[in-house]
C-alpha atoms as a PDB file:
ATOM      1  CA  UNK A   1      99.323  44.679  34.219  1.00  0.00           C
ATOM      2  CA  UNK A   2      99.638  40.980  34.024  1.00  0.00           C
ATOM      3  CA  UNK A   3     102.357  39.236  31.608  1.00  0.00           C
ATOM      4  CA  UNK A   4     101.134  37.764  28.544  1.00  0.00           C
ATOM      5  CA  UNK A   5     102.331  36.158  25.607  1.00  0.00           C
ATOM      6  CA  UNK A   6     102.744  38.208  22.556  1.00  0.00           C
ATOM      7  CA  UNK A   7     101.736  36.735  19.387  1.00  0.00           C
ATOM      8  CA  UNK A   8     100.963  39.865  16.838  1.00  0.00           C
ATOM      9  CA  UNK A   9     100.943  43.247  16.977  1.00  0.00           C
ATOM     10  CA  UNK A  10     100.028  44.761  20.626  1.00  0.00           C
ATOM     11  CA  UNK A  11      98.450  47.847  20.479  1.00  0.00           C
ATOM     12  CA  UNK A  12      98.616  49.455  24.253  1.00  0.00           C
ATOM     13  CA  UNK A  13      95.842  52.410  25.055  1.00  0.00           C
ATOM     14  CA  UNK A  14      92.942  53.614  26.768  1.00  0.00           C
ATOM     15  CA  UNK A  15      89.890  54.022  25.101  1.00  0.00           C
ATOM     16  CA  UNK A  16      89.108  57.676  25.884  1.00  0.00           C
ATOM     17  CA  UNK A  17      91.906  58.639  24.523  1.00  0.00           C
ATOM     18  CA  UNK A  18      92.114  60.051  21.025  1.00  0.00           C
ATOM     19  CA  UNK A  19      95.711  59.541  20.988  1.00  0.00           C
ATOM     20  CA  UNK A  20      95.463  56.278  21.536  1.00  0.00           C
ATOM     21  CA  UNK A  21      92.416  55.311  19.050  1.00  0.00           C
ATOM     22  CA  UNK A  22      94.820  56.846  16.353  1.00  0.00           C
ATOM     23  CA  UNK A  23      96.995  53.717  15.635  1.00  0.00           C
ATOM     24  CA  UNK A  24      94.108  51.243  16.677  1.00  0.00           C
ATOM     25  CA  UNK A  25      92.038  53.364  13.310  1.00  0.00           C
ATOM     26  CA  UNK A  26      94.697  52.653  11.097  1.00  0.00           C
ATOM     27  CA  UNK A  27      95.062  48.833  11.959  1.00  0.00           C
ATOM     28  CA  UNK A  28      91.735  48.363  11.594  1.00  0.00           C
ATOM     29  CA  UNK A  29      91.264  50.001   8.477  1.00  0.00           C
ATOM     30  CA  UNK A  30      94.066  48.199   7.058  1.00  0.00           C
ATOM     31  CA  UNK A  31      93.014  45.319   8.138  1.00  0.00           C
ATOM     32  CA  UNK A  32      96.166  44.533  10.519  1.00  0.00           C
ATOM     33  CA  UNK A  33      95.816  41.903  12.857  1.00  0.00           C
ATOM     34  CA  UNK A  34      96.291  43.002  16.579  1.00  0.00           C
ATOM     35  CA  UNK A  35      95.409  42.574  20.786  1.00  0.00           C
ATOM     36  CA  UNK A  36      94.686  45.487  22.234  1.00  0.00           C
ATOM     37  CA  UNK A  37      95.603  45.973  25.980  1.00  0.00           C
ATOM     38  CA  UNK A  38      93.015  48.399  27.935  1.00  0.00           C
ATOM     39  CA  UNK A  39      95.295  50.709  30.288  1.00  0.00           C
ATOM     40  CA  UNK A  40      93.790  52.432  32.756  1.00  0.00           C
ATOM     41  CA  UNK A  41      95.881  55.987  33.079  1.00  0.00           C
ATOM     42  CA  UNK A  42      93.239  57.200  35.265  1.00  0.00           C
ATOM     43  CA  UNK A  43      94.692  54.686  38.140  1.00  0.00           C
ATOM     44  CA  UNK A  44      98.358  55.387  37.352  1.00  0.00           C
ATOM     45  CA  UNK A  45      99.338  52.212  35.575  1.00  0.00           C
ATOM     46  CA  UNK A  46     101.427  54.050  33.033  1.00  0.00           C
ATOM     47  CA  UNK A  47     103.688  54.567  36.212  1.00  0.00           C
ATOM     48  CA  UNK A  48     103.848  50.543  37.315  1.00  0.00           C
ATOM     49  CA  UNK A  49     107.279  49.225  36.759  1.00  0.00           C
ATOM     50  CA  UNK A  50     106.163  46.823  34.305  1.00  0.00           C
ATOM     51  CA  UNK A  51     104.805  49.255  31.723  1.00  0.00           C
ATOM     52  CA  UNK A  52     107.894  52.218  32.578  1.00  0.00           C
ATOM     53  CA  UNK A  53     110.058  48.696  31.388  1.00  0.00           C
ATOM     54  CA  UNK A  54     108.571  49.187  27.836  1.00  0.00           C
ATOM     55  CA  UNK A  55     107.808  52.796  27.831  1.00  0.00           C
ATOM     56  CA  UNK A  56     109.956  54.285  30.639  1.00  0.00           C
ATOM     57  CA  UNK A  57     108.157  57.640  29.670  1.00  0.00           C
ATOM     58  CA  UNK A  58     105.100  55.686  30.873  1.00  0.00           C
ATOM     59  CA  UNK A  59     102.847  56.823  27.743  1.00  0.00           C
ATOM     60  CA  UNK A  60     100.075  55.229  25.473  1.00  0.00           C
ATOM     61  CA  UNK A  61      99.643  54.237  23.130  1.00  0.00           C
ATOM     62  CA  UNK A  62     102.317  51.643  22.676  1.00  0.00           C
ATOM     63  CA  UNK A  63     102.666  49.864  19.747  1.00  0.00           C
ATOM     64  CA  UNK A  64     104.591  46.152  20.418  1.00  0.00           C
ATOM     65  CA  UNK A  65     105.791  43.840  18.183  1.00  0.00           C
ATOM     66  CA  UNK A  66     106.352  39.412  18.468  1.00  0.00           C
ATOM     67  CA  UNK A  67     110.364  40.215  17.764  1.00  0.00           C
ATOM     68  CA  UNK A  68     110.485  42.529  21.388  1.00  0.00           C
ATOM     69  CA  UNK A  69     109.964  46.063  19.582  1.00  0.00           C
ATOM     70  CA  UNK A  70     108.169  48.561  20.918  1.00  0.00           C
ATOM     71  CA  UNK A  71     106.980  51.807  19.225  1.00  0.00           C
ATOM     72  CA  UNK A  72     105.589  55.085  21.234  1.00  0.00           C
ATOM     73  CA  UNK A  73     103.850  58.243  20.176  1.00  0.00           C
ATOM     74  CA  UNK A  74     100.351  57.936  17.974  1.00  0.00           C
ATOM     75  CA  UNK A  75     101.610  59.673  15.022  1.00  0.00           C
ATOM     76  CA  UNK A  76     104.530  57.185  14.650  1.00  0.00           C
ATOM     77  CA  UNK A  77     102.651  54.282  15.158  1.00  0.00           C
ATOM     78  CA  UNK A  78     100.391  55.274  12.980  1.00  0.00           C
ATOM     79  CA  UNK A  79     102.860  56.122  10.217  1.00  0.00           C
ATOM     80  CA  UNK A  80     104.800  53.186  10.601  1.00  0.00           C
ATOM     81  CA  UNK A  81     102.031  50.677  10.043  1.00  0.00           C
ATOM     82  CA  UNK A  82     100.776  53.126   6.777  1.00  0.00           C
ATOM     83  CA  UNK A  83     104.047  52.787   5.435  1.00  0.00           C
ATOM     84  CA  UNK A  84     104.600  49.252   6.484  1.00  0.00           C
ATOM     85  CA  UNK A  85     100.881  48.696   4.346  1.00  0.00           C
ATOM     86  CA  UNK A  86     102.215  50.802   1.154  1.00  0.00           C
ATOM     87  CA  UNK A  87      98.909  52.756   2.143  1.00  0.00           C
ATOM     88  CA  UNK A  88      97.409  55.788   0.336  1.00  0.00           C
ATOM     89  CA  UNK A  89      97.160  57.838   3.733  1.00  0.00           C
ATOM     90  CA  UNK A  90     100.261  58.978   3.023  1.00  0.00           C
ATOM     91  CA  UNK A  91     100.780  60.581  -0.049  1.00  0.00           C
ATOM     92  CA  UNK A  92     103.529  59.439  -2.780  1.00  0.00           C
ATOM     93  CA  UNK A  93     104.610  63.124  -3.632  1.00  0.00           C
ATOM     94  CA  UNK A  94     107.549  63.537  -1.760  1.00  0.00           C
ATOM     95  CA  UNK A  95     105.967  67.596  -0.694  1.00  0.00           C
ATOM     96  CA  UNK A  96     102.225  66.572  -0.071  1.00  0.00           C
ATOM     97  CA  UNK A  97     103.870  63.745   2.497  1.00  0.00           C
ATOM     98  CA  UNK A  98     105.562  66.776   3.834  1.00  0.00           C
ATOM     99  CA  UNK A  99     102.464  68.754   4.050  1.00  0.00           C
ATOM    100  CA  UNK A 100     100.749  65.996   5.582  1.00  0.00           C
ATOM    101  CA  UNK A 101     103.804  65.693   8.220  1.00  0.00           C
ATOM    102  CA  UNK A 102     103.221  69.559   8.820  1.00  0.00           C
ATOM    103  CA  UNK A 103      99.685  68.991   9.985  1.00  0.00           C
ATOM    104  CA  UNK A 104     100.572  66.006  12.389  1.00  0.00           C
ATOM    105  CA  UNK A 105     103.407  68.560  14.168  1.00  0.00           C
ATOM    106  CA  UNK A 106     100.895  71.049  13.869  1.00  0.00           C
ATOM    107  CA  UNK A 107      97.946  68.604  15.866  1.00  0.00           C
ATOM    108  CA  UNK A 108      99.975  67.754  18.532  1.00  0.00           C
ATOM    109  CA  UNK A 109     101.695  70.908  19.054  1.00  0.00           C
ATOM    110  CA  UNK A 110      98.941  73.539  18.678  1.00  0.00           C
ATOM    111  CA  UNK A 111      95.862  71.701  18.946  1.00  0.00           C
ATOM    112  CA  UNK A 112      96.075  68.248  20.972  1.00  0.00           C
ATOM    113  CA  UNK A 113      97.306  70.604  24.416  1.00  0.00           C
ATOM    114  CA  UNK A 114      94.258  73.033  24.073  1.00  0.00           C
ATOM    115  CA  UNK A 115      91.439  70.772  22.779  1.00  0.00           C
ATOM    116  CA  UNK A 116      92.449  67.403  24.742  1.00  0.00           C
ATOM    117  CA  UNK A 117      93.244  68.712  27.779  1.00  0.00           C
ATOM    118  CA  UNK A 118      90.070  71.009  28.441  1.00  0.00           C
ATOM    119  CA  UNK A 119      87.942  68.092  27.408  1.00  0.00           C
ATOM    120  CA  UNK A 120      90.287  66.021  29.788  1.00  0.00           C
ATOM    121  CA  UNK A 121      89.726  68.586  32.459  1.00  0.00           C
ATOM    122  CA  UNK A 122      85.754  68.949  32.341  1.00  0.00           C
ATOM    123  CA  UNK A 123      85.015  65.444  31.100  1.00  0.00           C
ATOM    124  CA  UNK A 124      87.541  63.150  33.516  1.00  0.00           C
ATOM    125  CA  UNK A 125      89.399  65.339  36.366  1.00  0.00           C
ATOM    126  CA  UNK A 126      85.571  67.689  37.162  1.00  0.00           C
ATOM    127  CA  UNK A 127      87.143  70.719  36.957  1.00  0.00           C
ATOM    128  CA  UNK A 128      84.218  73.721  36.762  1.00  0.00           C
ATOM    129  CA  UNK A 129      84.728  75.804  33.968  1.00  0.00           C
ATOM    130  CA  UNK A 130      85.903  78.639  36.262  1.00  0.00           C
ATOM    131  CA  UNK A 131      89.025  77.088  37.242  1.00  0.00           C
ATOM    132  CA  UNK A 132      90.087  76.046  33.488  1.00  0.00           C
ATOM    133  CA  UNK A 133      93.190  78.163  31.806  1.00  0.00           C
ATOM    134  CA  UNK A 134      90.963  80.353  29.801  1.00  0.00           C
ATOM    135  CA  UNK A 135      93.877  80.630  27.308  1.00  0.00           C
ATOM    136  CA  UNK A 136      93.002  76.922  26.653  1.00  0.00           C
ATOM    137  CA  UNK A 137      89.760  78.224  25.029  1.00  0.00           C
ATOM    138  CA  UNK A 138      90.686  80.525  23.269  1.00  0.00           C
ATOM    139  CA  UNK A 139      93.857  78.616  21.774  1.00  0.00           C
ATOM    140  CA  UNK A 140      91.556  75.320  21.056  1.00  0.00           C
ATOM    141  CA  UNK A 141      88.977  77.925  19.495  1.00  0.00           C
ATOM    142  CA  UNK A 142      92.163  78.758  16.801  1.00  0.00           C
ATOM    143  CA  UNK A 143      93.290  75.907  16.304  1.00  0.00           C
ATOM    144  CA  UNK A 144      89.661  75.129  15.156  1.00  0.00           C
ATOM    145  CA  UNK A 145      89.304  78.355  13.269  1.00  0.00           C
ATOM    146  CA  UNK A 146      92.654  77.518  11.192  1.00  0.00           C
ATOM    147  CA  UNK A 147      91.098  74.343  10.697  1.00  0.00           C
ATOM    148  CA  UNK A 148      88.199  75.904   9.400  1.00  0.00           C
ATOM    149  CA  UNK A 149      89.681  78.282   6.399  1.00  0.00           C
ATOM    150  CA  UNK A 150      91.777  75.001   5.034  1.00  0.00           C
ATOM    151  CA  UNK A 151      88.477  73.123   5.081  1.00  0.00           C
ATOM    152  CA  UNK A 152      86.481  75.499   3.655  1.00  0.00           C
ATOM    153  CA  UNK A 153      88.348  75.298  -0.081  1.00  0.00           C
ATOM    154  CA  UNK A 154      89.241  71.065   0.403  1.00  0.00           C
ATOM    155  CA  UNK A 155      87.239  68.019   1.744  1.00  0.00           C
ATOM    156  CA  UNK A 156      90.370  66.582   3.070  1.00  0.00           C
ATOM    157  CA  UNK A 157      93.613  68.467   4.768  1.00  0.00           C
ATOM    158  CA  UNK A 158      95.545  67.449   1.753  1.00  0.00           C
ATOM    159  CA  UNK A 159      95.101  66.726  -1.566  1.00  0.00           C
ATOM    160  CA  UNK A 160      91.983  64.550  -2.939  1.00  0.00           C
ATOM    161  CA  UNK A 161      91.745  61.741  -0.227  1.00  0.00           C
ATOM    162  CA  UNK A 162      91.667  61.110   3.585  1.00  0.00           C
ATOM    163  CA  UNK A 163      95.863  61.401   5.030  1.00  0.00           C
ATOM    164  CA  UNK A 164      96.777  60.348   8.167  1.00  0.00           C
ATOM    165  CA  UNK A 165      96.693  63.648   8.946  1.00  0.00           C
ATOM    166  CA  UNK A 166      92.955  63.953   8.860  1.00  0.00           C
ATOM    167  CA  UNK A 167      92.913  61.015  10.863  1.00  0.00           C
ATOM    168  CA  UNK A 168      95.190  62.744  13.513  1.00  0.00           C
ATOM    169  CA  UNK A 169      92.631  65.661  14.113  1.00  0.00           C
ATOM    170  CA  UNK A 170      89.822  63.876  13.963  1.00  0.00           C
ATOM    171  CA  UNK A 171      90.634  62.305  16.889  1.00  0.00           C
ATOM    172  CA  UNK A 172      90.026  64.936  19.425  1.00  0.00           C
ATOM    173  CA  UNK A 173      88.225  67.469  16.997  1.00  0.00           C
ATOM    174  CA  UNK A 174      84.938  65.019  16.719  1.00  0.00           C
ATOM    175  CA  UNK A 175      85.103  65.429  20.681  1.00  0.00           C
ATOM    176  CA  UNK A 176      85.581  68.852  21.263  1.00  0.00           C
ATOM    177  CA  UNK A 177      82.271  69.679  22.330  1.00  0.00           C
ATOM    178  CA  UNK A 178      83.396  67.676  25.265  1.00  0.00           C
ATOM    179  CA  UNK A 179      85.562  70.202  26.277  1.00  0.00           C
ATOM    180  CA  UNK A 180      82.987  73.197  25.607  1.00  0.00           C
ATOM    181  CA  UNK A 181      83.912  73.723  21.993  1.00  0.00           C
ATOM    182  CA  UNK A 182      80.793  74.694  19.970  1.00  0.00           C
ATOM    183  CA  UNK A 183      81.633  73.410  16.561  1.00  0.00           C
ATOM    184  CA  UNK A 184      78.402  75.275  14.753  1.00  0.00           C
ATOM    185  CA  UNK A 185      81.219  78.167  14.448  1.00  0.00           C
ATOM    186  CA  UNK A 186      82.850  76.326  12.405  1.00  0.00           C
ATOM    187  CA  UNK A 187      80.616  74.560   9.388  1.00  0.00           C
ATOM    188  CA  UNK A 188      83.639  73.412   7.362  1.00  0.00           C
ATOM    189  CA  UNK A 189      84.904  70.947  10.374  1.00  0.00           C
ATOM    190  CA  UNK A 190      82.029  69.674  10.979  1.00  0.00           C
ATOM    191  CA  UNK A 191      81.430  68.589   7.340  1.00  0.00           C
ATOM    192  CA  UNK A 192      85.100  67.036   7.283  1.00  0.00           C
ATOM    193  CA  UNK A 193      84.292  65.191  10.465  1.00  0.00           C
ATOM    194  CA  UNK A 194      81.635  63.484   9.449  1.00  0.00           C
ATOM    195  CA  UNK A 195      83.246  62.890   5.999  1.00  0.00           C
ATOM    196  CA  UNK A 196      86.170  61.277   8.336  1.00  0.00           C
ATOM    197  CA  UNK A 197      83.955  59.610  10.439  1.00  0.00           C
ATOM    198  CA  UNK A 198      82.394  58.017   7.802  1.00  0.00           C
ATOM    199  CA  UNK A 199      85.618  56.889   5.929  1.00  0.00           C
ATOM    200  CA  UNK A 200      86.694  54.958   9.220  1.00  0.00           C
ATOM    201  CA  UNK A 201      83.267  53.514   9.833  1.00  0.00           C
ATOM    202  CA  UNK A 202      82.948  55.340  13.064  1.00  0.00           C
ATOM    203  CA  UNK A 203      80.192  56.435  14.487  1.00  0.00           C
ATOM    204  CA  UNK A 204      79.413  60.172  14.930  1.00  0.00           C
ATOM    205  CA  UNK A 205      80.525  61.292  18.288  1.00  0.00           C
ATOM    206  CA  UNK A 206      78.370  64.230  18.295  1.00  0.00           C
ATOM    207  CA  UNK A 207      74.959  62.813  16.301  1.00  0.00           C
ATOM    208  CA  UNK A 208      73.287  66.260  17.636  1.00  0.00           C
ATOM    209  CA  UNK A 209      75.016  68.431  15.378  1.00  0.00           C
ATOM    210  CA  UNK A 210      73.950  66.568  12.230  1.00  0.00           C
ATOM    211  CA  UNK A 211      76.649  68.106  10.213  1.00  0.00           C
ATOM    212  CA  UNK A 212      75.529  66.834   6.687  1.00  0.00           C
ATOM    213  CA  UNK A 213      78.973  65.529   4.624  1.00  0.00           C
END
């Protein structure tokens, strides 16, 4: 990774990552000025000496800042720049900002290692579907389904308007059909994804579904 001056906000990440289009969402929509640097994890350079010097646990995204400070994991970056923006993704009531933190535990604990990594395995490492962990099926299939029965009585995952933590599980949900996920067994997510989708200006990553908002 070659040096370069840093003049604003450095976002770090790799494109097919929904971790890492997390924090580069929320600076766009909030209209924060930034450089992204493309990272290419598939060729190891999280591991290069240079990038383990400002992430030793060699990680994207990576969020760096002109005054030398450096910020890891998605859901922090992408809470610290909310915050930093006095932004309505995340809610002034002290217990919907907790629910909201709930959900963005939740997403990378019980839904991020299921959903990610099968698409991760069939999409970028060619692994046949008969060598895949079948347990990460059937726990990415639950995630969704608890997904499902919040959606089904609210648009967003709390209260009246889009949180950060819709924009969490967006990010890997609106892809899980990469990883063999059939999301017509579960109307209610589809709906909110394209609702999301649409809130960020994104484009639909599955058009073929045509889940109406």
């Amino acid at each position: 990774m070659p040096q370069r001056e840093i003049t604003k906000l450095t976002l770090y990440g790799n494109t097919e990552s929904g971790n890492c289009l997390k924090p580069r969402w929320i600076a766009e929509l909030l209209g924060i000025d930034y450089d992204w640097v493309e990272v290419d994890i598939f060729a190891g350079a999280t591991s290069a000496e240079e990038f383990l010097q400002l992430n030793p646990a060699g990680q994207v995204p990576l969020a760096r800042w002109p005054d030398g400070r450096v910020l890891p994991q998605s859901n922090a970056i992408m809470l610290y720049l909310a915050e930093t923006e006095d932004s309505l993704l995340v809610p002034k009531d002290t217990f919907k900002r907790a629910q909201m933190m709930s959900w963005l535990f939740w997403e990378q604990y019980s839904h991020e290692p299921y959903i990610a990594v099968r698409r991760s395995n069939l999409r970028f490492r060619d692994m046949a579907e008969a060598d895949l962990d079948p347990a990460l099926l059937s726990k990415g299939r639950r995630a969704l389904g608890i997904m499902e029965m919040q959606l089904t009585y609210t648009d967003w995952l709390v209260g009246d308007v889009m949180t950060l933590a819709d924009i969490a599980l967006v990010a890997y949900t609106r892809v899980a059909h990469e990883g063999g996920f059939d999301l017509s067994d579960f109307p209610s997510v589809e709906r909110w994804i394209s609702r999301t989708e649409s809130a960020l200006g994104l484009p639909h990553a599955n058009p073929a579904e045509g889940a109406a908002l």
